[in-house]
N, C-alpha and C. Protein backbone atom coordinates (compact mmCIF):
# COMPACT_ATOMS: atom_id res chain seq x y z
N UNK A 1 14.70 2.58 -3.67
CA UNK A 1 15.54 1.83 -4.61
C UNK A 1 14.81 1.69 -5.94
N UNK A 2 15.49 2.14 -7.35
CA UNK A 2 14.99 1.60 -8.65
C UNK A 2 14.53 0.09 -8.45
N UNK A 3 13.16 0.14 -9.20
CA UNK A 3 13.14 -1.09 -9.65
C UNK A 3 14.20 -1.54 -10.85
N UNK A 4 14.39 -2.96 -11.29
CA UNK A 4 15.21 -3.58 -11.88
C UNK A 4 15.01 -2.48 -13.87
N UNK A 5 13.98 -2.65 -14.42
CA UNK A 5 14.04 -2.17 -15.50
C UNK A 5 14.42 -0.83 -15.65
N UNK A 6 13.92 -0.15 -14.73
CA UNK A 6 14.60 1.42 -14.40
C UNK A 6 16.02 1.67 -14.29
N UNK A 7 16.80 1.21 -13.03
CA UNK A 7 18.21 0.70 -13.11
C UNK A 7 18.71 0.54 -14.34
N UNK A 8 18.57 -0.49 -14.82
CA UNK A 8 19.10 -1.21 -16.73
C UNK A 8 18.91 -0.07 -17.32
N UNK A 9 17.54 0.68 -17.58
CA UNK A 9 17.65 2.05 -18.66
C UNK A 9 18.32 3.08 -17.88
N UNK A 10 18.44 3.23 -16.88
CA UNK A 10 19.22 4.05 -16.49
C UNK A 10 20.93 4.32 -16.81
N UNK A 11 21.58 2.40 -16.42
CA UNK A 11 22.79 2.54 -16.78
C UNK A 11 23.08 2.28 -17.99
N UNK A 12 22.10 1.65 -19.25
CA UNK A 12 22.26 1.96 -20.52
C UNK A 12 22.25 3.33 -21.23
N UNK A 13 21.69 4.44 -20.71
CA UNK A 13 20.98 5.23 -20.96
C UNK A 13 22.87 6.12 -20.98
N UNK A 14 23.17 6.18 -19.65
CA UNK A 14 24.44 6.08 -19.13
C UNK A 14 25.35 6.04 -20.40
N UNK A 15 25.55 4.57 -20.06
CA UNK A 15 26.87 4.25 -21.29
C UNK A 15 26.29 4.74 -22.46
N UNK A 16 25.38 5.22 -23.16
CA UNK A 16 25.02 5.76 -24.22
C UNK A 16 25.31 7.10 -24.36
N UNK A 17 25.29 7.74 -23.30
CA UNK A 17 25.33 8.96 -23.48
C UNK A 17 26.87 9.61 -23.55
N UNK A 18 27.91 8.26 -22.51
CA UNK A 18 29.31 8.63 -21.89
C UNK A 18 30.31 8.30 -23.73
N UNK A 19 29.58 7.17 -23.83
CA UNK A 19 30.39 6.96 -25.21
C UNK A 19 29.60 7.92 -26.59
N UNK A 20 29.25 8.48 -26.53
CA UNK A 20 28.54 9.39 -27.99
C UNK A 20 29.24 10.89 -26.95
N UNK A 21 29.45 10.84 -26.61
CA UNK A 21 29.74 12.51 -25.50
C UNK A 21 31.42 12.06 -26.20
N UNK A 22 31.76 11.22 -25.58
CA UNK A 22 33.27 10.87 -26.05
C UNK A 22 33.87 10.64 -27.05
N UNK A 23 33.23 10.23 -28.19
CA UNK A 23 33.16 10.19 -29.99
C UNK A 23 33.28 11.88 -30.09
N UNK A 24 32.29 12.31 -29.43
CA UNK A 24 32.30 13.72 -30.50
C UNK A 24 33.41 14.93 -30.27
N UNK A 25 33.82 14.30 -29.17
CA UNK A 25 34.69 15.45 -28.68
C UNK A 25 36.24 14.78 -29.10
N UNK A 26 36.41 13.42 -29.58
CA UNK A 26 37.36 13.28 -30.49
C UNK A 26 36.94 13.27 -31.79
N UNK A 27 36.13 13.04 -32.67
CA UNK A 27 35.59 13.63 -33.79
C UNK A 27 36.03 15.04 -34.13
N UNK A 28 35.74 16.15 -32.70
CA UNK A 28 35.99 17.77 -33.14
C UNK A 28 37.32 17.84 -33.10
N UNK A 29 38.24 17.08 -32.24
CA UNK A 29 39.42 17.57 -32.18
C UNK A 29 40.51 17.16 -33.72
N UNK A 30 39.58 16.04 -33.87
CA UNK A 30 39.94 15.55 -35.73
C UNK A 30 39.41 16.45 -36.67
N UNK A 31 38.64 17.31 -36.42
CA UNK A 31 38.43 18.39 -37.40
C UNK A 31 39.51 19.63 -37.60
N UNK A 32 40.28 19.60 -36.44
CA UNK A 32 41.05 21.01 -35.84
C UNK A 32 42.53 19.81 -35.87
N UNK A 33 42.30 19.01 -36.47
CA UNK A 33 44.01 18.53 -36.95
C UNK A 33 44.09 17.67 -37.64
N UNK A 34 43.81 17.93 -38.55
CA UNK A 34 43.36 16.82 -39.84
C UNK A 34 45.22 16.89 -40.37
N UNK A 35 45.74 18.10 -40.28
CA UNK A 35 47.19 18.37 -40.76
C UNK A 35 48.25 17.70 -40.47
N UNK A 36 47.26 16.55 -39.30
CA UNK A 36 48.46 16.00 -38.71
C UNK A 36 48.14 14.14 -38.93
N UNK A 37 47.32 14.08 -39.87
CA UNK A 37 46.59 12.80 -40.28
C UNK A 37 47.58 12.50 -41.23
N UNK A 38 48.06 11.05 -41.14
CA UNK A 38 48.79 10.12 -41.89
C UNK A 38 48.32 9.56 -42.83
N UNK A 39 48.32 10.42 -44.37
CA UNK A 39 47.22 9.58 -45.42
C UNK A 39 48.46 8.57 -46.37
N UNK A 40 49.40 8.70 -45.92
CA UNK A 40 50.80 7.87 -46.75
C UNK A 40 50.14 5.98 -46.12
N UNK A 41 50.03 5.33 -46.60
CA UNK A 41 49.12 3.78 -46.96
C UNK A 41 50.39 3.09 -45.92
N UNK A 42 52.35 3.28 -46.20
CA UNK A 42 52.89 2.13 -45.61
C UNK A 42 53.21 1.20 -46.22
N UNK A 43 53.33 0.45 -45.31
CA UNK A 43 53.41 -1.47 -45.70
C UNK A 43 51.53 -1.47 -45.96
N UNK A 44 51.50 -2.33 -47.20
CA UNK A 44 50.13 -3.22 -47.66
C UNK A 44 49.31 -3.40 -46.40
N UNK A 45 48.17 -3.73 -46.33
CA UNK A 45 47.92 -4.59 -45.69
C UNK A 45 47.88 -5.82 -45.48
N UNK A 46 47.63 -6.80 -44.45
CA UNK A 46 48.20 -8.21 -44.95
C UNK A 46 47.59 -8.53 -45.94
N UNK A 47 46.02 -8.47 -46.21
CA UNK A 47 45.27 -9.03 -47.29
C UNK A 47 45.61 -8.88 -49.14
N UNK A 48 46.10 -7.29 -48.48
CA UNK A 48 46.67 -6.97 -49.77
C UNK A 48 47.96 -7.58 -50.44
N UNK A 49 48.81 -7.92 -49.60
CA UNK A 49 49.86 -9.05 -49.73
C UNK A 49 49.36 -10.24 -51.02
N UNK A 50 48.36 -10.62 -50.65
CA UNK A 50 47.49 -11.68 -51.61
C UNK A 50 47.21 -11.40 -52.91
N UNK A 51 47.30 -10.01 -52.85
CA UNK A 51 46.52 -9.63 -54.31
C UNK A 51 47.15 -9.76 -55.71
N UNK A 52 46.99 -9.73 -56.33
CA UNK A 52 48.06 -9.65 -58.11
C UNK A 52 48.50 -8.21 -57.75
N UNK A 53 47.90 -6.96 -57.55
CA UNK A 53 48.33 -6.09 -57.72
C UNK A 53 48.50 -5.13 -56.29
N UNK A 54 49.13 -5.34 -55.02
CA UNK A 54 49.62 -4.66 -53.63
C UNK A 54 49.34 -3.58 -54.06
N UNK A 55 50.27 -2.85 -55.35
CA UNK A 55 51.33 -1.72 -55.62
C UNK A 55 49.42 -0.69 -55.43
N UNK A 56 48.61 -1.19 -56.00
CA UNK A 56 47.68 -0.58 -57.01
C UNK A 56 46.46 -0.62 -55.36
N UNK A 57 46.39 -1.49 -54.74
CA UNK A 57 45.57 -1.22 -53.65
C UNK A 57 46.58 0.35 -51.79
N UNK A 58 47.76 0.03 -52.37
CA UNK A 58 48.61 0.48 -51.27
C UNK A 58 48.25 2.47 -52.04
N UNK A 59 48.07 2.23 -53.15
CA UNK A 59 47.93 3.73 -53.75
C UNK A 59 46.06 4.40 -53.52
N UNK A 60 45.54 3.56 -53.44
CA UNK A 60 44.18 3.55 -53.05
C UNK A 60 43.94 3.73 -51.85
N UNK A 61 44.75 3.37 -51.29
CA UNK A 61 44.07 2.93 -49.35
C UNK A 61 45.26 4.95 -49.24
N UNK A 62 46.15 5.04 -49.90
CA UNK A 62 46.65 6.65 -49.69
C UNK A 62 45.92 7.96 -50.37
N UNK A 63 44.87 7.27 -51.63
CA UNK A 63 43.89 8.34 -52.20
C UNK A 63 42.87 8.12 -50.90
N UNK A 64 42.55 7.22 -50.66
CA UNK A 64 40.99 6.87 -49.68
C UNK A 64 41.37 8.14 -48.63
N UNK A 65 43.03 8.28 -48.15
CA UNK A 65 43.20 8.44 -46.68
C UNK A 65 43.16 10.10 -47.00
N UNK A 66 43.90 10.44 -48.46
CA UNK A 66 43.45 12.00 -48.88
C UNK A 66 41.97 12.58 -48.55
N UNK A 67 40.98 11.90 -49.42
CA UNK A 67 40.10 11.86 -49.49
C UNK A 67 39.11 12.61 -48.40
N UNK A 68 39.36 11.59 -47.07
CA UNK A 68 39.03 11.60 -45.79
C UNK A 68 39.30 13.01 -45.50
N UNK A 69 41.07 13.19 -44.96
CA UNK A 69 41.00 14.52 -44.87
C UNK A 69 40.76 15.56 -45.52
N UNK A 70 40.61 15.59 -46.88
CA UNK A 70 39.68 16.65 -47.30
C UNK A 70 38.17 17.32 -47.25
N UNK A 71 37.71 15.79 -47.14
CA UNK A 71 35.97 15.94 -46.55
C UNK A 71 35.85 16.55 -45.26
N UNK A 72 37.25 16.41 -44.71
CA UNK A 72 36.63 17.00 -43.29
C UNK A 72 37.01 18.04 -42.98
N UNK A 73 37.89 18.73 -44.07
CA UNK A 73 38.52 19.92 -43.81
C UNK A 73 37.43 21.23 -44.88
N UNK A 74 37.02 20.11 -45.63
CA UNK A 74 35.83 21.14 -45.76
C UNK A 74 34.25 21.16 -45.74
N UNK A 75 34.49 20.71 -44.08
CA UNK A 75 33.09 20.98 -43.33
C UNK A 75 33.45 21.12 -42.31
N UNK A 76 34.73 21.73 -42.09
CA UNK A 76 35.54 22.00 -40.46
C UNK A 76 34.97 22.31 -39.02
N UNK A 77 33.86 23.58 -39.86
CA UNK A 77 33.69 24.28 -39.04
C UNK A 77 31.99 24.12 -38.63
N UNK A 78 31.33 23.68 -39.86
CA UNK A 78 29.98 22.89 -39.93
C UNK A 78 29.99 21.84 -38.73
N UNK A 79 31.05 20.83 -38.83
CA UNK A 79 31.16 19.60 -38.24
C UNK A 79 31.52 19.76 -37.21
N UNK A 80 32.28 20.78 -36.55
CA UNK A 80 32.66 21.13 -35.30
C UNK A 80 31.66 21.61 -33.96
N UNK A 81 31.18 22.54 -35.18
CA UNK A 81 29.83 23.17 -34.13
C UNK A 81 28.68 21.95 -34.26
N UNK A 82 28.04 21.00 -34.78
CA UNK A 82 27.59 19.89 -34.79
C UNK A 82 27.92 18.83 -33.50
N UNK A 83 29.39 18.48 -33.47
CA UNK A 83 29.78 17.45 -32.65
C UNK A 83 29.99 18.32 -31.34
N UNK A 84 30.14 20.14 -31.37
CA UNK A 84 30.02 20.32 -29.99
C UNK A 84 29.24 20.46 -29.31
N UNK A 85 27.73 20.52 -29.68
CA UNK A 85 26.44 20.67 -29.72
C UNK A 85 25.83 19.20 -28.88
N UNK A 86 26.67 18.06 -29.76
CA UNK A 86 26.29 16.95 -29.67
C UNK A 86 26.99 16.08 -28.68
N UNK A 87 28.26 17.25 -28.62
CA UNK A 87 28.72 16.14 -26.94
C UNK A 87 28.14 16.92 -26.03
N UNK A 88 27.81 18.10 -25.47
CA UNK A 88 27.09 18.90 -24.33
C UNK A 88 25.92 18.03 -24.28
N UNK A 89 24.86 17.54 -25.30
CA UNK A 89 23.87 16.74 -25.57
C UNK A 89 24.06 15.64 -24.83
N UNK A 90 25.08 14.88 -25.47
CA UNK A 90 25.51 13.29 -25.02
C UNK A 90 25.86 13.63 -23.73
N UNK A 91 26.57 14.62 -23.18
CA UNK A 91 26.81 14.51 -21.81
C UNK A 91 25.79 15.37 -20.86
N UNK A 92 24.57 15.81 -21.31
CA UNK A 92 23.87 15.96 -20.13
C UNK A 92 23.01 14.90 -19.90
N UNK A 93 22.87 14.09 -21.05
CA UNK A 93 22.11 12.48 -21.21
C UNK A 93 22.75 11.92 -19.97
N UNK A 94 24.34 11.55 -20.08
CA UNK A 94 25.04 10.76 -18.90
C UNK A 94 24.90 11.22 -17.49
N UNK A 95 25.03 12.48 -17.46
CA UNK A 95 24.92 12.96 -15.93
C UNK A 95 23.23 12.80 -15.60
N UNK A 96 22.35 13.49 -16.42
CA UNK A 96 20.98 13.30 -16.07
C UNK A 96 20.62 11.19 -15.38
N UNK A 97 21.16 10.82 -16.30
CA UNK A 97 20.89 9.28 -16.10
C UNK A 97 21.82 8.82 -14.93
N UNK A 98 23.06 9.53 -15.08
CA UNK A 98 23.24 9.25 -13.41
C UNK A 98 23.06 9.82 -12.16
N UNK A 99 22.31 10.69 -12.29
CA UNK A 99 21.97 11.57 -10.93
C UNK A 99 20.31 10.81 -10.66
N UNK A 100 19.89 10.02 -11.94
CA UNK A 100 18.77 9.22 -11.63
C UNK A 100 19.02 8.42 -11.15
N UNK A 101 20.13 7.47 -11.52
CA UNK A 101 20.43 5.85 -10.88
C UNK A 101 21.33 6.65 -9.22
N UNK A 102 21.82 7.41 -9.28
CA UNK A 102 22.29 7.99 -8.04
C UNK A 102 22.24 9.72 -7.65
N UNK A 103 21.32 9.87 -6.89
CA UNK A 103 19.89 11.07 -7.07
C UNK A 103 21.00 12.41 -6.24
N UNK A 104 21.80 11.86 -4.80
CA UNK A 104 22.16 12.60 -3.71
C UNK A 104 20.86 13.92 -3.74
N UNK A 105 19.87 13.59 -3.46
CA UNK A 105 18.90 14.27 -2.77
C UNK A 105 18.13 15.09 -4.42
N UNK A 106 18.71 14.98 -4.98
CA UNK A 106 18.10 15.50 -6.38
C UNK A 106 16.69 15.11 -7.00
N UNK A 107 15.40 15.63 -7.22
CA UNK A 107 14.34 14.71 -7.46
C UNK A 107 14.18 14.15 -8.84
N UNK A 108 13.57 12.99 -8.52
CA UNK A 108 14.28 12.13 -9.95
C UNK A 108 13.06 12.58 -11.00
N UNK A 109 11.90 12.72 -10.57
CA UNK A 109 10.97 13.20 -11.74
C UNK A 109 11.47 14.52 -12.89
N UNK A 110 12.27 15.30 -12.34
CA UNK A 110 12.93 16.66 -12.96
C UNK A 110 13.86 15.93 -14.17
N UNK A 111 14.27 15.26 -13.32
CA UNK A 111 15.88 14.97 -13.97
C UNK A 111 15.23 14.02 -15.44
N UNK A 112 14.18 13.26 -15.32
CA UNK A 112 13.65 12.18 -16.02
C UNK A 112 13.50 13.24 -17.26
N UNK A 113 12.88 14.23 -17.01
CA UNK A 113 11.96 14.85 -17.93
C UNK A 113 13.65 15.74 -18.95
N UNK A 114 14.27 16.65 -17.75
CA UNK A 114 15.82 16.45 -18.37
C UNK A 114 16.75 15.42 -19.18
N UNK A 115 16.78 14.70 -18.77
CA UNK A 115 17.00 13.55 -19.38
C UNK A 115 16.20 13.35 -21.26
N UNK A 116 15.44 13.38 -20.94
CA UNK A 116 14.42 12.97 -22.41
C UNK A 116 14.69 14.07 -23.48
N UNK A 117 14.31 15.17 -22.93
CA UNK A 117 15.08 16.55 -23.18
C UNK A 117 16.35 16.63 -24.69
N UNK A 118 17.13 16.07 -23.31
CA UNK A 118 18.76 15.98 -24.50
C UNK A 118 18.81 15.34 -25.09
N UNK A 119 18.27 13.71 -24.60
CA UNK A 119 18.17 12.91 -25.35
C UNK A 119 17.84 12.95 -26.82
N UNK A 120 16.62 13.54 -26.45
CA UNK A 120 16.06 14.12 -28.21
C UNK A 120 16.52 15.06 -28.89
N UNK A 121 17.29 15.97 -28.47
CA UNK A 121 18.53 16.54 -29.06
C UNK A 121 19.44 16.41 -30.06
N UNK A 122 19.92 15.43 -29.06
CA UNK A 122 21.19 14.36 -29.17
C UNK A 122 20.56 13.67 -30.21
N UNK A 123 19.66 13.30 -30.52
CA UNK A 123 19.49 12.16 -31.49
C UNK A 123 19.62 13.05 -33.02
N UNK A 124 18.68 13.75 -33.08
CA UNK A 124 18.68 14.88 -34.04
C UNK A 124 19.98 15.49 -35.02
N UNK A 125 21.07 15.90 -33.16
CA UNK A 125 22.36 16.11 -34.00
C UNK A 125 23.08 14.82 -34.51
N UNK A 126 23.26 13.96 -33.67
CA UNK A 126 23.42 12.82 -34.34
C UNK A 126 23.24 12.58 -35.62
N UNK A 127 21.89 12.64 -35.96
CA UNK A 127 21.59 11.79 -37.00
C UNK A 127 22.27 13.00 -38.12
N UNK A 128 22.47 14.42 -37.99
CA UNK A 128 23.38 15.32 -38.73
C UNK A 128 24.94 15.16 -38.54
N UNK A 129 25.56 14.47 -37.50
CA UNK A 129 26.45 13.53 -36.98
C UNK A 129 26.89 12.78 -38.70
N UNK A 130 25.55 11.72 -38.13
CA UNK A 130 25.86 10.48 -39.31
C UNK A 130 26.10 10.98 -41.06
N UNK A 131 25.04 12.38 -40.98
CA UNK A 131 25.00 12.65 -42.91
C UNK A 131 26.37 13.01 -43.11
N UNK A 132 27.34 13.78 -42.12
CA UNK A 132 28.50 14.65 -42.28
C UNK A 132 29.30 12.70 -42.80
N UNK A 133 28.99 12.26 -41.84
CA UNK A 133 30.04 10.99 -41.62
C UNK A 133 30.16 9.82 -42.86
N UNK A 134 28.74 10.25 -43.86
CA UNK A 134 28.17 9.47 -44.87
C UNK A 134 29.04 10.15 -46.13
N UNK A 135 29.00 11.47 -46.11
CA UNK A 135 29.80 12.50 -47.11
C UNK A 135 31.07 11.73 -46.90
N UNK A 136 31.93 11.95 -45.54
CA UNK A 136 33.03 11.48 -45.85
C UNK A 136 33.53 10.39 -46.66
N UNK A 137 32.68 9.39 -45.63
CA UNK A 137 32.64 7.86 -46.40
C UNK A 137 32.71 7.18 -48.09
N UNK A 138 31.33 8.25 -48.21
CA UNK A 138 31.44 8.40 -49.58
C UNK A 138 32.52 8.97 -50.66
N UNK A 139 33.03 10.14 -50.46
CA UNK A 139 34.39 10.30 -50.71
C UNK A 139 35.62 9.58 -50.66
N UNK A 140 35.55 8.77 -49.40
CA UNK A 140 36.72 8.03 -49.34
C UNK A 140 36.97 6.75 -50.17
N UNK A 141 34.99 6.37 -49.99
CA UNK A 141 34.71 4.86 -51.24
C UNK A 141 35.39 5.19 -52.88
N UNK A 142 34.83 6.86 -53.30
CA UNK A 142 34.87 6.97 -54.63
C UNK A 142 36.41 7.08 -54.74
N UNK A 143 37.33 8.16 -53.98
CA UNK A 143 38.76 7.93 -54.20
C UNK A 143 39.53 6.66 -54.43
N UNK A 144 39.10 5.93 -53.20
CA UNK A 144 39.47 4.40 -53.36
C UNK A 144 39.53 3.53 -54.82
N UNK A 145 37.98 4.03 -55.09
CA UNK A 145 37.42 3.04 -56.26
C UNK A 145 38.28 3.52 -57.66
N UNK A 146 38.40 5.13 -57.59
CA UNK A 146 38.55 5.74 -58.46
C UNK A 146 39.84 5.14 -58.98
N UNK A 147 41.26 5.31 -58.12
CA UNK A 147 42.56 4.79 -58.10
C UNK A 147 42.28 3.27 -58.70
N UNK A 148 41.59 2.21 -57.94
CA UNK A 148 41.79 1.04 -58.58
C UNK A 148 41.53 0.72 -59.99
N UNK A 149 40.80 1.71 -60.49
CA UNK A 149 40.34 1.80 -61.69
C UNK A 149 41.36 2.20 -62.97
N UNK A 150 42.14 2.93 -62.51
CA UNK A 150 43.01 3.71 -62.99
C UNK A 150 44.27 2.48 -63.18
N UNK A 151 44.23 1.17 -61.98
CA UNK A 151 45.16 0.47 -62.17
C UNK A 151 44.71 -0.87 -62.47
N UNK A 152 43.13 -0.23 -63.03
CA UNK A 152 42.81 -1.65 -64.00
C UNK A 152 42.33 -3.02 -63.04
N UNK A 153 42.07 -2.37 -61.88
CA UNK A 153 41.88 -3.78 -60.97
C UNK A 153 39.94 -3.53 -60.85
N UNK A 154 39.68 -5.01 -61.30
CA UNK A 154 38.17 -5.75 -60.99
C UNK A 154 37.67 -4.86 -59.44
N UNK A 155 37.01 -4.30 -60.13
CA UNK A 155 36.51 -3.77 -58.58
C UNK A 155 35.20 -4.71 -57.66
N UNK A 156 35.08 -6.02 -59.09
CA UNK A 156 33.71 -6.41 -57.81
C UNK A 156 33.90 -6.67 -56.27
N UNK A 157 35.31 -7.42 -55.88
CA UNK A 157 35.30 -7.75 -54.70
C UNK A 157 35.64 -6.24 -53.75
N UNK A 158 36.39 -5.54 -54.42
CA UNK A 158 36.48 -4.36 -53.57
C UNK A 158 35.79 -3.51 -53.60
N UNK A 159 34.86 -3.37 -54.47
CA UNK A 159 33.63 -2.72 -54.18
C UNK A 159 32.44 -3.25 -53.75
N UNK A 160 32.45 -4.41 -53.28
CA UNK A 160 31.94 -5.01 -52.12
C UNK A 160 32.50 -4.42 -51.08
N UNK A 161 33.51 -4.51 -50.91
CA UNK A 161 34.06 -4.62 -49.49
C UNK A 161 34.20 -2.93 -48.64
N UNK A 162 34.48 -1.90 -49.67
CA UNK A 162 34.07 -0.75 -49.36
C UNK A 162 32.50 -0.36 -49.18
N UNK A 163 31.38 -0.93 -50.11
CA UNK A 163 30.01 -0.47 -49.83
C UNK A 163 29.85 -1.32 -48.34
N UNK A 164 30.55 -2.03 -47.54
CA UNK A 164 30.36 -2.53 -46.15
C UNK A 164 30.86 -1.13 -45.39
N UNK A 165 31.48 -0.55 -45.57
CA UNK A 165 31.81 0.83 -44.55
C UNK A 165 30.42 1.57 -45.15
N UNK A 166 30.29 1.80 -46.13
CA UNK A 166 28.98 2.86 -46.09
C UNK A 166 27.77 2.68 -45.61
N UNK A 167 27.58 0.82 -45.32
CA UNK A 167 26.57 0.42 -44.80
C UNK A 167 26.65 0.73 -43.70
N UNK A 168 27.79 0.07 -43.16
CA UNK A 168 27.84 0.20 -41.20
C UNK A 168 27.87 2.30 -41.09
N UNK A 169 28.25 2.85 -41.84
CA UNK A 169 28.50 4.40 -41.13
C UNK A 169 26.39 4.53 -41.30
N UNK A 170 25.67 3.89 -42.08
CA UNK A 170 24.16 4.31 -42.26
C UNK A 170 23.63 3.22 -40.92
N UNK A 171 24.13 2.62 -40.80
CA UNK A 171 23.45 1.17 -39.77
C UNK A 171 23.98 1.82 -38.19
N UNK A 172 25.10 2.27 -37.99
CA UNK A 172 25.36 2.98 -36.82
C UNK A 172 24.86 4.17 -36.30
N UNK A 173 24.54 5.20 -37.31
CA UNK A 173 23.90 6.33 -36.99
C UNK A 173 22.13 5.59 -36.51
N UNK A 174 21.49 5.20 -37.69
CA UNK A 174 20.37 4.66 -37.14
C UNK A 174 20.39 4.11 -35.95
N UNK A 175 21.18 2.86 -35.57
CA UNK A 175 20.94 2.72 -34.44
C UNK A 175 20.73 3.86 -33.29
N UNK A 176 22.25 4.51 -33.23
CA UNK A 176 22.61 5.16 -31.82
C UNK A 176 21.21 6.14 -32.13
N UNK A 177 20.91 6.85 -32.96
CA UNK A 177 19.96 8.17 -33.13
C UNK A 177 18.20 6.75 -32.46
N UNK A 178 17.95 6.01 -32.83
CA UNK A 178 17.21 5.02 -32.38
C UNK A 178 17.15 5.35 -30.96
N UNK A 179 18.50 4.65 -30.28
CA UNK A 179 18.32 4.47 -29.14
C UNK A 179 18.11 5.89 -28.23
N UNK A 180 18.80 6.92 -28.72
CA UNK A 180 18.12 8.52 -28.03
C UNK A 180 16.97 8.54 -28.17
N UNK A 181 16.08 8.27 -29.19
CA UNK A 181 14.37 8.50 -29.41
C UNK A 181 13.83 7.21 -28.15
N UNK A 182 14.51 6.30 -28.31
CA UNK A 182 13.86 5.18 -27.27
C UNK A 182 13.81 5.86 -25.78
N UNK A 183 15.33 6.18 -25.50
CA UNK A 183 15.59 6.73 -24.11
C UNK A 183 14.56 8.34 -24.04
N UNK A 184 14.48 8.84 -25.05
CA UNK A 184 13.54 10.15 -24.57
C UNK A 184 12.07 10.06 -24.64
N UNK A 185 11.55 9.09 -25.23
CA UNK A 185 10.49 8.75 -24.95
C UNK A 185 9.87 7.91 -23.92
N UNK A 186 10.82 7.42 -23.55
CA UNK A 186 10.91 6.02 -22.16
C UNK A 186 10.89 6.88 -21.00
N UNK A 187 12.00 8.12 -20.86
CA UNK A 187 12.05 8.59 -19.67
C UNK A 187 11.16 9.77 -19.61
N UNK A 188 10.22 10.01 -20.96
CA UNK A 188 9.27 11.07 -20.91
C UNK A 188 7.66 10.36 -20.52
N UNK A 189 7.61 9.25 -20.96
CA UNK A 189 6.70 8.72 -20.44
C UNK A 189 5.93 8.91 -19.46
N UNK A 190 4.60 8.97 -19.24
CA UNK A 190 3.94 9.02 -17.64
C UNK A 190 3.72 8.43 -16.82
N UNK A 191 4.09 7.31 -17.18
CA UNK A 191 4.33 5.94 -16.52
C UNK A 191 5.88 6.08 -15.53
N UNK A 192 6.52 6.21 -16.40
CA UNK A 192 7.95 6.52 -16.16
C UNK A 192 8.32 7.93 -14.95
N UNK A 193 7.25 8.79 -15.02
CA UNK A 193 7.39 10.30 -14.34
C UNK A 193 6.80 9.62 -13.05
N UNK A 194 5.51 8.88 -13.30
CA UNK A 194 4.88 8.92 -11.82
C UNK A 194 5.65 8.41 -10.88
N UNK A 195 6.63 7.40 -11.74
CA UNK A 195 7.02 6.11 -11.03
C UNK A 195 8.21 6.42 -10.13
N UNK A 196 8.58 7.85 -10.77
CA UNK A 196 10.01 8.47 -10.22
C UNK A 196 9.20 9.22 -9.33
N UNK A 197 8.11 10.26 -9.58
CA UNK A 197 7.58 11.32 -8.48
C UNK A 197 7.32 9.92 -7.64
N UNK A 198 6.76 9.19 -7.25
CA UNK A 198 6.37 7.88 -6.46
C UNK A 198 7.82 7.97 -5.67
N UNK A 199 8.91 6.88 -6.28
CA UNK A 199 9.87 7.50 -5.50
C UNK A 199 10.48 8.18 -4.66
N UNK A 200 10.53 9.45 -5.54
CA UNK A 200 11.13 11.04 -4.63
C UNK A 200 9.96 10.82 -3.43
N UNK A 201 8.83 10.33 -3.17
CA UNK A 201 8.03 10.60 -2.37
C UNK A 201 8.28 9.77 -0.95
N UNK A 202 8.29 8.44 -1.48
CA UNK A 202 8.67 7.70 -0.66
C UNK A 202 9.88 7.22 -0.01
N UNK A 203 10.96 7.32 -1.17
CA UNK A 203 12.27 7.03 -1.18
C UNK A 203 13.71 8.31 -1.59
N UNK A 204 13.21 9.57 -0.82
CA UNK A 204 14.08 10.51 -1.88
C UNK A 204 15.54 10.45 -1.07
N UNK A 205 15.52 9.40 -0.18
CA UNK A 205 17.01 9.59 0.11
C UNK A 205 18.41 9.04 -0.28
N UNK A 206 19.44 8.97 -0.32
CA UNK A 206 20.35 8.33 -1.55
C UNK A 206 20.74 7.03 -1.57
N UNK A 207 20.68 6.09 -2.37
CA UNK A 207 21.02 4.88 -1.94
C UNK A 207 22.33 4.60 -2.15
């Protein structure tokens, strides 16, 4: 049986790998149908309801949504082979980490060292993940900004409120690319190898 901290990185390790495997493979399929992306704004948003000028944010939030799909239509094929790279990555992370937390006769020292492997991969494309995702962002901020400008509206509060998406798209990549370097160094460890060969030795049967 895992000890308790092993278990925890194991099924973190897990959900890390199941949700970044699952981003990218809807990420690629948004590259291969951007044609079918709704950049028309609608009804306001409620906030925008509030504003002096709806008319002038509802035309912005439909440049922002242009914007978007253009950034991604031209890095289609860049961004595709990236995120498919990076879900095979993310998903040999998940299976490796669960054939550790549940082995069926598999030895866990292999898999550990597998594991660390993709992990560090995965982080790598990732973090080429995040620059593609920063381009967009950025595009979508300047369209945005660009339009309100054009309709004469104070951009301090809304250019606040857009440099918060460019933060979180730089604060999310760091993290997740973080936590792959944590998990491939954790499960590359020799501490970490003996503790699994220890295991397979004593305990290689399935729990």
């Amino acid at each position: 049986m895992l000890p308790n901290p092993l278990r925890y990185a194991t099924l973190a390790t897990l959900t890390l790998g199941a949700m970044v495997s699952c981003g990218s493979v809807q990420g690629m399929r948004l590259a291969f149908t951007t044609d079918e992306m709704d950049v028309s704004a609608g009804e306001t948003p409620f906030f925008n309801k509030f504003t002096p000028n709806p008319e002038a944010y509802a035309a912005a939030q439909r440049a922002q949504g242009v914007a978007i799909r253009s950034s991604i239509e031209g890095m289609r094929w860049p961004r595709a082979a990236i995120l498919f790279v990076l879900s095979g990555a993310a998903a040999m992370v998940f299976v490796s980490a669960m054939r550790l937390r549940w082995p069926s006769g598999v030895q866990r020292a292999g898999l550990a060292k597998l594991l660390s492997n993709a992990a560090l991969v995965a982080a790598v494309l990732r973090t080429l993940d995040g620059a593609q995702e920063l381009v967009i962002v950025r595009a979508a901020v300047a369209a945005y900004e660009k339009v309100l400008t054009e309709h004469h509206v104070d951009l301090a509060e809304a250019g606040a409120t857009m440099a918060i998406f460019s933060g979180a798209s730089v604060v999310t990549t760091v993290v997740v690319t973080a936590l792959f370097v944590v998990a491939s160094n954790y499960f590359k460890s020799e501490r970490i190898v003996q503790t699994f060969e220890l295991i397979d030795r004593n305990a290689p049967e399935e729990e």
